[in-house]
C-alpha atoms as a PDB file:
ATOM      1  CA  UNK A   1    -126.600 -98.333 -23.303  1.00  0.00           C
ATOM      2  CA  UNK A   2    -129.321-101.330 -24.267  1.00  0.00           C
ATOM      3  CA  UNK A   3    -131.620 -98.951 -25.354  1.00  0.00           C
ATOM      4  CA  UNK A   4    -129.000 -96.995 -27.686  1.00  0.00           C
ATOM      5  CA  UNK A   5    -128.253-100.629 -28.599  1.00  0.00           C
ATOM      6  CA  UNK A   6    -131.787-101.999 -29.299  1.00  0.00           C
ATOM      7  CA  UNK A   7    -132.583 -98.649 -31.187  1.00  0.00           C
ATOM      8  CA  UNK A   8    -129.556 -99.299 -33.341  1.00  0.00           C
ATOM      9  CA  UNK A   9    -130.131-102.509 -34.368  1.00  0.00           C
ATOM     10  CA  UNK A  10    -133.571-101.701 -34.884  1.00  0.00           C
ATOM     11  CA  UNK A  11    -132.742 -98.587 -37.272  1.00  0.00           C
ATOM     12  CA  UNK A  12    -130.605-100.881 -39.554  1.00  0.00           C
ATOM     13  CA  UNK A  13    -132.984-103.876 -39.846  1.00  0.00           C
ATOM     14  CA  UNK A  14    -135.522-100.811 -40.986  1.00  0.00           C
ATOM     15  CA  UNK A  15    -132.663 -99.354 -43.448  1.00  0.00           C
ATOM     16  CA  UNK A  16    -131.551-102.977 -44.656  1.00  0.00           C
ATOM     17  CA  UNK A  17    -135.241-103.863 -45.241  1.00  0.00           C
ATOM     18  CA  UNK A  18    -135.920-100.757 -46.838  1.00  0.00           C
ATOM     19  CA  UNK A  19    -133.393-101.372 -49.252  1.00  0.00           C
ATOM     20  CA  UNK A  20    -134.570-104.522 -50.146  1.00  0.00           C
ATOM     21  CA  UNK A  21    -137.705-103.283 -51.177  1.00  0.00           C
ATOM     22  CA  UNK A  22    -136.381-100.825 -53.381  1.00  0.00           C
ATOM     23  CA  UNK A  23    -134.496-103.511 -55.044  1.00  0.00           C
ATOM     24  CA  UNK A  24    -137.634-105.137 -55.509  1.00  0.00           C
ATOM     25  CA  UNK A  25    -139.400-102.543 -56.812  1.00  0.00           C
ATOM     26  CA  UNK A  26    -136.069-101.505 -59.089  1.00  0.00           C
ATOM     27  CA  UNK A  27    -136.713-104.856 -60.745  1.00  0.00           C
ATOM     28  CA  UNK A  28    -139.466-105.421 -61.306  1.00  0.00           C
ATOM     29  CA  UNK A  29    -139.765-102.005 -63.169  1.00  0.00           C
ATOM     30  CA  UNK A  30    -136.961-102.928 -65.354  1.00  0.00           C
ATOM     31  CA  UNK A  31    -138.051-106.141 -66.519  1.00  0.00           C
ATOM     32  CA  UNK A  32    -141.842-105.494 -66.678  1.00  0.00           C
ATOM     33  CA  UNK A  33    -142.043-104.655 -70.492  1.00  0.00           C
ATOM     34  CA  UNK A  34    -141.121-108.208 -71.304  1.00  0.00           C
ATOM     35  CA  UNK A  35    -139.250-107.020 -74.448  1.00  0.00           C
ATOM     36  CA  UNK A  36    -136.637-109.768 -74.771  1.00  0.00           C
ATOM     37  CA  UNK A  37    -138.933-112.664 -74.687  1.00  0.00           C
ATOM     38  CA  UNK A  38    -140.657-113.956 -78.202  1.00  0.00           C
ATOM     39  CA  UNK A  39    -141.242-116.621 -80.312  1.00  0.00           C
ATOM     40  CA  UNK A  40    -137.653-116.293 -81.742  1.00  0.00           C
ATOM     41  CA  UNK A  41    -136.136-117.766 -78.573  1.00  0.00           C
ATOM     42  CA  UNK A  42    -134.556-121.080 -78.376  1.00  0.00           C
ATOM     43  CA  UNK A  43    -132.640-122.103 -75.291  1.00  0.00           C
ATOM     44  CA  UNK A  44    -129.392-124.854 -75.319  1.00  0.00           C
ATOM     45  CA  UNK A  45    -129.121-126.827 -72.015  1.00  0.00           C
ATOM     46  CA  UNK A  46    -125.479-126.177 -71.351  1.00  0.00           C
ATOM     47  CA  UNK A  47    -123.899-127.621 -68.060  1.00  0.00           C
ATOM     48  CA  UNK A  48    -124.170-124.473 -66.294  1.00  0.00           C
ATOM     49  CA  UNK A  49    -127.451-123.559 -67.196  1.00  0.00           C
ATOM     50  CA  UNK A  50    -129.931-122.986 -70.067  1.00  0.00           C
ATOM     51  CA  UNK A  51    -128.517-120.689 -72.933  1.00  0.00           C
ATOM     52  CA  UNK A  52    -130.978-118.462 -74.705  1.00  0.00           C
ATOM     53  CA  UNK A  53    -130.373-117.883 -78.759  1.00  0.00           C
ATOM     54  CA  UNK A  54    -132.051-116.941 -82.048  1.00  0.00           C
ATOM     55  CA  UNK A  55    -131.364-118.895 -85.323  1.00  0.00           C
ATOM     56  CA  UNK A  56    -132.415-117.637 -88.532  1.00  0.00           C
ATOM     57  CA  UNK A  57    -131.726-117.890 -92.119  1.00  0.00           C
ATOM     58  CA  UNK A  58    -129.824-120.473 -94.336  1.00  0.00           C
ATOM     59  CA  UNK A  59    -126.487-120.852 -95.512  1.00  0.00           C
ATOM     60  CA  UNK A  60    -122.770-121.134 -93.854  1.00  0.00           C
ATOM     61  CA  UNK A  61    -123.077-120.662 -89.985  1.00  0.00           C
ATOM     62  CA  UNK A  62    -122.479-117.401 -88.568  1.00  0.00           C
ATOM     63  CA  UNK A  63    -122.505-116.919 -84.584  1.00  0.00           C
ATOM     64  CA  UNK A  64    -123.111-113.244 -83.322  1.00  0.00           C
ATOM     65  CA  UNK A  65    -121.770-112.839 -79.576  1.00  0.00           C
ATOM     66  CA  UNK A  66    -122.357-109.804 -77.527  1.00  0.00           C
ATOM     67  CA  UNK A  67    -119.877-107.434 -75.002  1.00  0.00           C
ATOM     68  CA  UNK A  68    -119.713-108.185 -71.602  1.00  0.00           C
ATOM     69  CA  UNK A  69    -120.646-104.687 -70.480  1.00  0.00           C
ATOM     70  CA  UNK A  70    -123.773-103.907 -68.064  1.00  0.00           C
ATOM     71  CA  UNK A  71    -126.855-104.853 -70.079  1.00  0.00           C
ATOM     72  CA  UNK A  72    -125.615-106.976 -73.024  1.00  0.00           C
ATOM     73  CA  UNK A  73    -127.322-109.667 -75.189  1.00  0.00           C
ATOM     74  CA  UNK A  74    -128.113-110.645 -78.205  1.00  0.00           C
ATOM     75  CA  UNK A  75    -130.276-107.518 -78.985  1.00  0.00           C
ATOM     76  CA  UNK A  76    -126.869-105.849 -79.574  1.00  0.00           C
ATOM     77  CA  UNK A  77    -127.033-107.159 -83.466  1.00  0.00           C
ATOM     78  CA  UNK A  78    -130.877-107.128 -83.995  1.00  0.00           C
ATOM     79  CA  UNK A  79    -130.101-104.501 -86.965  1.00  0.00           C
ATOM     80  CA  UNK A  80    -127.926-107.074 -88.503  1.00  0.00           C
ATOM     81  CA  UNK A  81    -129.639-110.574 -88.033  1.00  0.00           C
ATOM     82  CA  UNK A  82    -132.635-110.147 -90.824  1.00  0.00           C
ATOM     83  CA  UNK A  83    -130.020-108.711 -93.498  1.00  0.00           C
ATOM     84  CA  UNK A  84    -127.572-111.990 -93.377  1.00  0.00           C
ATOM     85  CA  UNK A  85    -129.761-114.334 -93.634  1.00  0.00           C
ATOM     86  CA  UNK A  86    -130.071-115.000 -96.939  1.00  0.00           C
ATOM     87  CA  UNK A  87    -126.524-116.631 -97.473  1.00  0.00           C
ATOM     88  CA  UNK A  88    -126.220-117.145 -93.764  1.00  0.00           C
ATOM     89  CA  UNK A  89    -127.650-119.532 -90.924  1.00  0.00           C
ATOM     90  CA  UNK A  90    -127.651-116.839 -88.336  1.00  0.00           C
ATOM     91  CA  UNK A  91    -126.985-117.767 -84.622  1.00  0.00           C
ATOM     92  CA  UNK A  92    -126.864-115.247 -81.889  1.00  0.00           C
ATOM     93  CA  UNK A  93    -127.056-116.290 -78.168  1.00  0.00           C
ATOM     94  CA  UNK A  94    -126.780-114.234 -74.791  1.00  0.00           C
ATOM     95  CA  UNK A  95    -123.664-115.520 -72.849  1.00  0.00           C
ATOM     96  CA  UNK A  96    -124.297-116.899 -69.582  1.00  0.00           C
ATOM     97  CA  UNK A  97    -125.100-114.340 -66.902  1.00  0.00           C
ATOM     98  CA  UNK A  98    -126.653-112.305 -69.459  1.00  0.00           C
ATOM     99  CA  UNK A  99    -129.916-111.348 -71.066  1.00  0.00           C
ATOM    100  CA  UNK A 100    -132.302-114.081 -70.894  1.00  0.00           C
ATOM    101  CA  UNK A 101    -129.363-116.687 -70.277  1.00  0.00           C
ATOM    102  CA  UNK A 102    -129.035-118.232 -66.879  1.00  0.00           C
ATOM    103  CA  UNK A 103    -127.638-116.034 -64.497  1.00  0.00           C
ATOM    104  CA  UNK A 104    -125.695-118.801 -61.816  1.00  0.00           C
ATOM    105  CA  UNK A 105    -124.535-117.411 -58.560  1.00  0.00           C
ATOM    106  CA  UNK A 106    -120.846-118.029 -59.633  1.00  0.00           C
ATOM    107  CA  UNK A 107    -117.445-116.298 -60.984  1.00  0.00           C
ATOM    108  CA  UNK A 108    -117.598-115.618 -64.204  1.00  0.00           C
ATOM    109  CA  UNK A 109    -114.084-116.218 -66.572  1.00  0.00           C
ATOM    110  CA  UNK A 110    -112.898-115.785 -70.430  1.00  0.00           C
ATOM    111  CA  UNK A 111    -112.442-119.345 -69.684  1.00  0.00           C
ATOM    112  CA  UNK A 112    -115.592-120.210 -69.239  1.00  0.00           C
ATOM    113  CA  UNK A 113    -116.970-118.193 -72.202  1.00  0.00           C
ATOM    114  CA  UNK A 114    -114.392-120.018 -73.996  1.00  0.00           C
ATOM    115  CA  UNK A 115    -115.714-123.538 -73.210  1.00  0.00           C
ATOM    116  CA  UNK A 116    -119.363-122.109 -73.839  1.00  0.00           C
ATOM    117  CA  UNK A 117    -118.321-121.177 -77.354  1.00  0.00           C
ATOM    118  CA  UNK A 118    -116.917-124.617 -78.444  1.00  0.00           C
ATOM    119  CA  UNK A 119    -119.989-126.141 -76.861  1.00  0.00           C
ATOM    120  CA  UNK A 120    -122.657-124.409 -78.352  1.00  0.00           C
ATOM    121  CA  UNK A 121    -120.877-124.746 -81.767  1.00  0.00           C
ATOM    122  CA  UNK A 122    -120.259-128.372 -81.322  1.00  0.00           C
ATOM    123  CA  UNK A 123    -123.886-129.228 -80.162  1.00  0.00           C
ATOM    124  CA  UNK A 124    -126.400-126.688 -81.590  1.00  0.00           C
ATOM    125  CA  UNK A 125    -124.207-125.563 -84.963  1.00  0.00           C
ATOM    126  CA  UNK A 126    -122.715-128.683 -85.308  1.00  0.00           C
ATOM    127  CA  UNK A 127    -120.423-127.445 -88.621  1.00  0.00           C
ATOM    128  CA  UNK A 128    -117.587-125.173 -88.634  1.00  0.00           C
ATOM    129  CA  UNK A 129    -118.511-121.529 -87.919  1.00  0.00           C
ATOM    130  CA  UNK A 130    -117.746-117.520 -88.552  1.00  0.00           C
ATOM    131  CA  UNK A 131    -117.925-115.532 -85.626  1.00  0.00           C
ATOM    132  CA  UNK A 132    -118.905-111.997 -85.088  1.00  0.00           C
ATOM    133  CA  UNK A 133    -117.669-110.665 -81.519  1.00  0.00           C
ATOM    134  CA  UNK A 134    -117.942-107.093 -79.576  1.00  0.00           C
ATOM    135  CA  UNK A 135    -115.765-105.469 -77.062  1.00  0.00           C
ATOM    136  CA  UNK A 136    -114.425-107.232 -74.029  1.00  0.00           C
ATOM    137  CA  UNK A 137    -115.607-110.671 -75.043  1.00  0.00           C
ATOM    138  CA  UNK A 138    -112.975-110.726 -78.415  1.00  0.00           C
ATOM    139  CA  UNK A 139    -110.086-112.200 -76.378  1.00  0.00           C
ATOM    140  CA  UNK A 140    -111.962-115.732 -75.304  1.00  0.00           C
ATOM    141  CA  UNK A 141    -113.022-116.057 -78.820  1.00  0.00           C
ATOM    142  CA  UNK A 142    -109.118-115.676 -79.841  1.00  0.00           C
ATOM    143  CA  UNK A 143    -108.856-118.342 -77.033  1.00  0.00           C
ATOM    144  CA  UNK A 144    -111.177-120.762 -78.345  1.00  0.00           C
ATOM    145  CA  UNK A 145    -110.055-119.868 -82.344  1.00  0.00           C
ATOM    146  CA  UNK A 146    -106.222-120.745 -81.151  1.00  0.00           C
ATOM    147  CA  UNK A 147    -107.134-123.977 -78.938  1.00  0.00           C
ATOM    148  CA  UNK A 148    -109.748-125.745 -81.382  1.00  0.00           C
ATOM    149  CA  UNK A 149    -108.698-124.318 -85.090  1.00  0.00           C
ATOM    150  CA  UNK A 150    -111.113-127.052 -86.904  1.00  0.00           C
ATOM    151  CA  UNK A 151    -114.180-125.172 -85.403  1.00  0.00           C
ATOM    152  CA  UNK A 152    -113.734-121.899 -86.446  1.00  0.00           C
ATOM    153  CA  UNK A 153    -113.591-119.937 -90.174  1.00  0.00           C
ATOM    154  CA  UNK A 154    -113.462-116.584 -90.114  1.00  0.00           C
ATOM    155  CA  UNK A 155    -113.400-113.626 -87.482  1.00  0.00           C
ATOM    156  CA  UNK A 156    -114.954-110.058 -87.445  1.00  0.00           C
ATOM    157  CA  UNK A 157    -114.026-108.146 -84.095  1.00  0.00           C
ATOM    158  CA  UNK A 158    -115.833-105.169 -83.328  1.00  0.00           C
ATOM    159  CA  UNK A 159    -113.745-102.798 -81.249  1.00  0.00           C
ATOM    160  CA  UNK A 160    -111.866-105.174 -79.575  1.00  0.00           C
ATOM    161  CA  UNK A 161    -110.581-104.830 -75.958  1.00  0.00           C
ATOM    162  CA  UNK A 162    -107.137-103.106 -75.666  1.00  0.00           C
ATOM    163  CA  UNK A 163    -104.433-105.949 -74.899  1.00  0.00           C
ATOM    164  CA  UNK A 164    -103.050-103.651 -71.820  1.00  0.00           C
ATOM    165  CA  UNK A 165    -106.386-103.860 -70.244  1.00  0.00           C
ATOM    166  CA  UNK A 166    -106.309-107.703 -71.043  1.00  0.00           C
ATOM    167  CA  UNK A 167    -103.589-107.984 -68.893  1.00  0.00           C
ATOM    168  CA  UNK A 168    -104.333-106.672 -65.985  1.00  0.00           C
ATOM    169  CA  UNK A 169    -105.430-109.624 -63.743  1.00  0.00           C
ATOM    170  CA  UNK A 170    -107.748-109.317 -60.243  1.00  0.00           C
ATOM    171  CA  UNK A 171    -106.343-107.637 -57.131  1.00  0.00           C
ATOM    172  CA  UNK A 172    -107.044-107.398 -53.567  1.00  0.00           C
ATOM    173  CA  UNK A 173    -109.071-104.637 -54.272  1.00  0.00           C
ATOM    174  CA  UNK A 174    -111.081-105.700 -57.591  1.00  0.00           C
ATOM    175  CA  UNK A 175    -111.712-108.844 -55.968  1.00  0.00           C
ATOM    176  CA  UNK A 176    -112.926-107.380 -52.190  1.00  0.00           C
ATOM    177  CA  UNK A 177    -115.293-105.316 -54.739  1.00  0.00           C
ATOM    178  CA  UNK A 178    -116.469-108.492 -56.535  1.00  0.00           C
ATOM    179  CA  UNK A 179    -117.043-109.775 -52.980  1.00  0.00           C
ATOM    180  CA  UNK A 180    -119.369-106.828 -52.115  1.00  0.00           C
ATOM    181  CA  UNK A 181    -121.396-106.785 -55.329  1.00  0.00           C
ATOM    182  CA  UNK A 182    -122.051-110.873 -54.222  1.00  0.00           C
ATOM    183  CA  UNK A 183    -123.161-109.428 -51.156  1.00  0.00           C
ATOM    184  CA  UNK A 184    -126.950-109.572 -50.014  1.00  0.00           C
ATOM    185  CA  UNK A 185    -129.127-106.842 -50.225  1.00  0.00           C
ATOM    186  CA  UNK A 186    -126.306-103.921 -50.633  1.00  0.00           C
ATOM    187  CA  UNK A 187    -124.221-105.640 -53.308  1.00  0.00           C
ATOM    188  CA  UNK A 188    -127.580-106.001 -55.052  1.00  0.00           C
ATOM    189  CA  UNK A 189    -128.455-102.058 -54.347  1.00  0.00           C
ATOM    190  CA  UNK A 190    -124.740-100.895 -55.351  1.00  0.00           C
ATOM    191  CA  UNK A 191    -125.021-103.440 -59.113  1.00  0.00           C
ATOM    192  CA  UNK A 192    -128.524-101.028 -59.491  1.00  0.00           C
ATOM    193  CA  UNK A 193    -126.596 -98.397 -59.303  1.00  0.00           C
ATOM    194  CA  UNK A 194    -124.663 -99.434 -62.016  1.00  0.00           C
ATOM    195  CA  UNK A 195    -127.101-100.491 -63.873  1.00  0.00           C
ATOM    196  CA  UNK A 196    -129.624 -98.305 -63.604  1.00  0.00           C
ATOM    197  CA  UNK A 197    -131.347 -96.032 -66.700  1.00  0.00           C
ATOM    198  CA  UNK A 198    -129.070 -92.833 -65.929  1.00  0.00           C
ATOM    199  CA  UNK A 199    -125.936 -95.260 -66.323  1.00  0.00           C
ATOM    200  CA  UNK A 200    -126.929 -96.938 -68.718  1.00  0.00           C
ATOM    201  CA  UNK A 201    -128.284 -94.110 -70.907  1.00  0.00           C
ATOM    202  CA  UNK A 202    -125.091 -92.063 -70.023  1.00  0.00           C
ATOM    203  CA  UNK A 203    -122.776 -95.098 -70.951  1.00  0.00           C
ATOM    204  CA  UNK A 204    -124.829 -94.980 -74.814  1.00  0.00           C
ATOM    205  CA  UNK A 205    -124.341 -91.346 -75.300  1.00  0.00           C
ATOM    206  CA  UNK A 206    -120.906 -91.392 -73.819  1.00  0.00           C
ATOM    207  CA  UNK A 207    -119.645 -94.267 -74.760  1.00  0.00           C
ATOM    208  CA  UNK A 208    -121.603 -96.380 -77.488  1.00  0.00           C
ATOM    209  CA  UNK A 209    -123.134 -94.206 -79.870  1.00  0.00           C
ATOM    210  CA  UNK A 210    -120.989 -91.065 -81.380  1.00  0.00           C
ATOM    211  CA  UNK A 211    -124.261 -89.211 -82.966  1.00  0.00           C
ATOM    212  CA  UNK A 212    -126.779 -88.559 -79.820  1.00  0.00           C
ATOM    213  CA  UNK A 213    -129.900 -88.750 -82.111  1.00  0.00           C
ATOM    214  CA  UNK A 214    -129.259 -92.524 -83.159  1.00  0.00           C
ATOM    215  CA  UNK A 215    -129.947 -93.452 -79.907  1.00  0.00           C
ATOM    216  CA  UNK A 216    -133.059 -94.456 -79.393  1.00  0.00           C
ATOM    217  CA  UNK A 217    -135.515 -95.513 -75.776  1.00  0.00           C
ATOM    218  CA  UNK A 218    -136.386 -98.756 -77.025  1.00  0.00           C
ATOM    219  CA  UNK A 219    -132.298 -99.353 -76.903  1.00  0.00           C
ATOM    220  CA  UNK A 220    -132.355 -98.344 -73.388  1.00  0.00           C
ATOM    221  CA  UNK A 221    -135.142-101.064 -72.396  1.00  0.00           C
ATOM    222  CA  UNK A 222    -133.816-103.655 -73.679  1.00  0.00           C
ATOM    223  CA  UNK A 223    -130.669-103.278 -71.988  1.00  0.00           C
ATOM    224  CA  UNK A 224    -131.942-102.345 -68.891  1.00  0.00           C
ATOM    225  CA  UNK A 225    -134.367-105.388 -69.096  1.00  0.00           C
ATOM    226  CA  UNK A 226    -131.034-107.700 -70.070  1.00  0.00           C
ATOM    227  CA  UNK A 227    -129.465-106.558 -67.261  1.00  0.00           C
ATOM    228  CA  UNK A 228    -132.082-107.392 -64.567  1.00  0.00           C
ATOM    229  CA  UNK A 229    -133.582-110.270 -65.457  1.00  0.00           C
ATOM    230  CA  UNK A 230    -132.947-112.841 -62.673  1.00  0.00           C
ATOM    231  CA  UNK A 231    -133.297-110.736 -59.966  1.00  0.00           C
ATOM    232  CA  UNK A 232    -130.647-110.962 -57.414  1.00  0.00           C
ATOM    233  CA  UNK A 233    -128.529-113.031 -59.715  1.00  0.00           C
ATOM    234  CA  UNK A 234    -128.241-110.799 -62.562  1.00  0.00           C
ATOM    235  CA  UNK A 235    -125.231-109.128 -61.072  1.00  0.00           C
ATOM    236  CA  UNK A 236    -122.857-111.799 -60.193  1.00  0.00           C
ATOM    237  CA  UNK A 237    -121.548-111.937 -64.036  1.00  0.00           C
ATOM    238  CA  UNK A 238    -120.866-107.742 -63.835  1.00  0.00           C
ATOM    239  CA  UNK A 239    -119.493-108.854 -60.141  1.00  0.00           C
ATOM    240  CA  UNK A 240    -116.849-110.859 -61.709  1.00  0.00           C
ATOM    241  CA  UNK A 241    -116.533-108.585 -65.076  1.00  0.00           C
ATOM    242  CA  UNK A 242    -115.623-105.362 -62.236  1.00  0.00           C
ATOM    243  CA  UNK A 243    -113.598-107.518 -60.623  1.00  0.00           C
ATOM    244  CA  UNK A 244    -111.282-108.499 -63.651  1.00  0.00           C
ATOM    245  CA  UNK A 245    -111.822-112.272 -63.319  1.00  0.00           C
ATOM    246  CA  UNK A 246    -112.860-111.557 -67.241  1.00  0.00           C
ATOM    247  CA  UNK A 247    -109.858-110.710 -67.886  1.00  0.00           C
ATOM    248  CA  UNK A 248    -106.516-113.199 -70.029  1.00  0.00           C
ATOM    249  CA  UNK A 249    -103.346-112.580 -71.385  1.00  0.00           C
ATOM    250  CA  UNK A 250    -104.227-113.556 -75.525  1.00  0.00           C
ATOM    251  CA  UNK A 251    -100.471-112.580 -77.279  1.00  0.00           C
ATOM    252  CA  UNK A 252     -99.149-115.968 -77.173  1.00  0.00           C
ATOM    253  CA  UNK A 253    -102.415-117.408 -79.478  1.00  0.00           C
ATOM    254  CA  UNK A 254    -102.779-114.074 -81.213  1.00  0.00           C
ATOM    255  CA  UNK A 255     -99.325-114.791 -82.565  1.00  0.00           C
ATOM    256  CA  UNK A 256     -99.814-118.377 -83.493  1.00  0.00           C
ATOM    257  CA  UNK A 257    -103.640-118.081 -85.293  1.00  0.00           C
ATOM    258  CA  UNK A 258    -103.939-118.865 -88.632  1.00  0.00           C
ATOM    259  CA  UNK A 259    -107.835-117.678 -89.341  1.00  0.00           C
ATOM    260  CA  UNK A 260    -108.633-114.993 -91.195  1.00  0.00           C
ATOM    261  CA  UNK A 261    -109.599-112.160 -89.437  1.00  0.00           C
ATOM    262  CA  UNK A 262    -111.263-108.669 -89.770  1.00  0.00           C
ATOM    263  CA  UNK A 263    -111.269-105.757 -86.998  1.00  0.00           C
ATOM    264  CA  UNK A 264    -113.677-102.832 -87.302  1.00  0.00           C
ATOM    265  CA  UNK A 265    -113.530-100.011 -85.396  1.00  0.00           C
ATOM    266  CA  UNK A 266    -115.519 -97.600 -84.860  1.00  0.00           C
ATOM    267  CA  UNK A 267    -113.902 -94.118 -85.749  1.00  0.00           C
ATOM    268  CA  UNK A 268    -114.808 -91.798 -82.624  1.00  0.00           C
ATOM    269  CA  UNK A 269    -114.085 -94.818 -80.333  1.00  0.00           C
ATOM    270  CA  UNK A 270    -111.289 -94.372 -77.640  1.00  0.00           C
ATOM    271  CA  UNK A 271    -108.063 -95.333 -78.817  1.00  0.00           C
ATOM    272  CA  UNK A 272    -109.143 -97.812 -81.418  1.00  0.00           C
ATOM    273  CA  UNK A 273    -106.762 -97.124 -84.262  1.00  0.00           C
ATOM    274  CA  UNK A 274    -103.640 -97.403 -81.668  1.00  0.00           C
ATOM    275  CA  UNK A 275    -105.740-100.751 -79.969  1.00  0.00           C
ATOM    276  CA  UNK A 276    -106.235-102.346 -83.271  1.00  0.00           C
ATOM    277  CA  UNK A 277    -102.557-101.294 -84.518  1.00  0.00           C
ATOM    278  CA  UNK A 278    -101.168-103.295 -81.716  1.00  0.00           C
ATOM    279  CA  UNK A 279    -103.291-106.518 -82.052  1.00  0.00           C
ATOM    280  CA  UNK A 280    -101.961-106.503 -86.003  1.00  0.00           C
ATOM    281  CA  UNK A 281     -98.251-105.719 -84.266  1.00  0.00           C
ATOM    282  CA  UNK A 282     -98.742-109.666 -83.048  1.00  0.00           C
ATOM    283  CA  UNK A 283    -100.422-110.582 -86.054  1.00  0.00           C
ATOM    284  CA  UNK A 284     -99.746-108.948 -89.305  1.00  0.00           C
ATOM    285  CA  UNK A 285    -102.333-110.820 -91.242  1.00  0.00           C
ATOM    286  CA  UNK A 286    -105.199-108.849 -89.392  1.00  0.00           C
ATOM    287  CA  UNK A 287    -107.100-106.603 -91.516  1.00  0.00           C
ATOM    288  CA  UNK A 288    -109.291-103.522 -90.327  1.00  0.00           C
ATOM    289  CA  UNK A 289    -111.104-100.747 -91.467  1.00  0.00           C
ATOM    290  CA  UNK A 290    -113.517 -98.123 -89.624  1.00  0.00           C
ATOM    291  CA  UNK A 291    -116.708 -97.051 -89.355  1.00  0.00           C
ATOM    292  CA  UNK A 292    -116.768 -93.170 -89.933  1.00  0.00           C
ATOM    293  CA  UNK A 293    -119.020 -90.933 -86.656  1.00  0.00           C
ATOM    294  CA  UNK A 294    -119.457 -94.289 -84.653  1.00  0.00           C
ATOM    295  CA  UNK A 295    -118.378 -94.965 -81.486  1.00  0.00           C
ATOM    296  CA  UNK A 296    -118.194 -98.423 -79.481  1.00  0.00           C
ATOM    297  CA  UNK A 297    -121.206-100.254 -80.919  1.00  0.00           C
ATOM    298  CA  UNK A 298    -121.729 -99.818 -84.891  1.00  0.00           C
ATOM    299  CA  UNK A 299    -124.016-102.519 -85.467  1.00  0.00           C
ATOM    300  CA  UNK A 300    -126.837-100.643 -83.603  1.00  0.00           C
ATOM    301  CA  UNK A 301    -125.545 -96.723 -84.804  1.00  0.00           C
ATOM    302  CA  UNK A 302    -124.750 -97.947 -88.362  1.00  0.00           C
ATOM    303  CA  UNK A 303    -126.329-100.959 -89.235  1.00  0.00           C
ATOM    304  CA  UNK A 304    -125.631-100.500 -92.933  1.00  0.00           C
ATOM    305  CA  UNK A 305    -122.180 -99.811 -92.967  1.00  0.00           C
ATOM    306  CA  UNK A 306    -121.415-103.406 -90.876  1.00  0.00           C
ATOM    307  CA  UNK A 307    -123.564-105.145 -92.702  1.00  0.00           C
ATOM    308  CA  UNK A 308    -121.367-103.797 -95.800  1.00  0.00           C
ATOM    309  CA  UNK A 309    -118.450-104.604 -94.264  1.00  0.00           C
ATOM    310  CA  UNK A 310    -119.567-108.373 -93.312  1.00  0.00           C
ATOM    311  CA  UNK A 311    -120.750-108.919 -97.172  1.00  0.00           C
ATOM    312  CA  UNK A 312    -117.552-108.445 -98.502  1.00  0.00           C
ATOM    313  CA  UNK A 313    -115.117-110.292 -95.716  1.00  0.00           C
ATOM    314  CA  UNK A 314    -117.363-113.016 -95.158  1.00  0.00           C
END
């Protein structure tokens, strides 16, 4: 019985330690490029850790701010930055817990993205400010736009989350998941998984890009570099994001907003003409249009027509 015991024991300190090295090794492969880091980067010392961003360009503020999916930052809108420039000071950061942002061991909220927002516009922009937004992270920009009015101007959301999925707040079972993502060693092996190349180039020809030849491997890289750097720590913002602590009810300020507002959506994407038909249900003055053979991210599949789009709204 000790020896079936010691031989146990001994068999999962070898498969634990194993594991460990192949997270190593899973990292350091990701990240070895270096592609995110240049001369471009600026970093704000927000309470919660450094916050990395690019500023370019002169003219009325403009903040760019990424998805929350596996893999995001500010590369997201590198197609766009150099073609606003000219009547635009640019700003795009990477939200904490992504990209080259700090990545704090810590649960992630809209809340907090919220508070980041208002921050980085009060400290680093310092004037009132347009805001671009992707995906998931559109509902604690509505937040922030509702609670502090006098910061904001105008607001172009790029597929926007659906308002059901909004809703739907953590459970015993999303947040026992959240709890083994945060775990040592096999929390960090199960977020590789996740975010390894075959998800993440499945997610861009699934999910982001409707034409399979616009994607391209330097897109891949990036976001596999984004979502690794920090080691360990790089998955406790996807921990929280899987476990729906992301996640707010927005109706009551979509209502009450007064800011002008533009929705794009791309055309093949999910849903998005019934998504975007309920956010203007709660607020009639929302205006939209869509991108035609584009899926969830059209500022990297069709650069041209956003940048269009922006010209005219902004």
């Amino acid at each position: 019985m000790y020896k079936k015991l010691t031989t146990a024991i001994a068999l999962t300190g070898t498969s634990i330690a194993a594991i460990h090295g192949i997270n190593r090794v899973h990292t350091s492969l990701c990240t070895v490029k270096n592609l995110l880091n240049n001369s471009e980067n600026y970093f704000y010392e927000w309470r919660f850790g450094k916050i990395r961003y690019q500023k370019k360009g002169n003219g009325t503020p403009l903040l760019l701010i990424h998805d929350l999916t596996v893999g995001s930052s500010n590369y997201e809108y590198h197609r766009l930055i150099n073609n606003l420039t000219e009547k635009h000071e640019i700003y795009s950061l990477d939200l904490l817990g992504y990209g080259m942002s700090d990545k704090p061991a810590m649960t992630y909220t809209n809340n907090l993205y919220e508070q980041l927002v208002i921050d980085f516009i009060k400290n680093v922009i310092g004037k009132k400010t347009s805001i671009v937004v992707t995906g998931e992270s559109v509902p604690f920009v509505i937040m922030a736009c509702h609670n502090y009015p006098d910061t904001f101007n105008k607001i172009v959301c790029i597929n926007p989350q659906s308002l059901y999925l909004q809703n739907q707040i953590p459970s015993r079972q999303t947040s026992l998941f959240k709890l083994l993502i945060e775990s040592p060693i096999i929390g960090t092996f199960i977020y590789h998984l996740f975010s390894s190349r075959p998800s993440i180039e499945k997610a861009f020809y699934q999910n982001c890009f409707y034409n399979p030849e616009e994607v391209k491997e330097k897109y891949i890289y990036n976001y596999l570099e984004a979502a690794h750097l920090g080691g360990y720590h790089s998955k406790y913002a996807f921990a929280s994001y899987a476990g729906k602590y992301m996640n707010m009810n927005i109706l009551g300020e979509l209502k009450e907003i007064n800011n002008s507002i533009l929705m794009i959506g791309g055309e093949k994407e999910k849903e998005i003409k019934t998504i975007i038909e309920n956010y203007k249900y709660y607020n009639a003055s929302i205006e939209d249009t869509y991108i035609p053979n584009t899926r969830h991210l059209p500022q990297l599949e069709a650069p041209d027509e956003i940048l269009e789009q922006l010209r005219m709204f902004l």
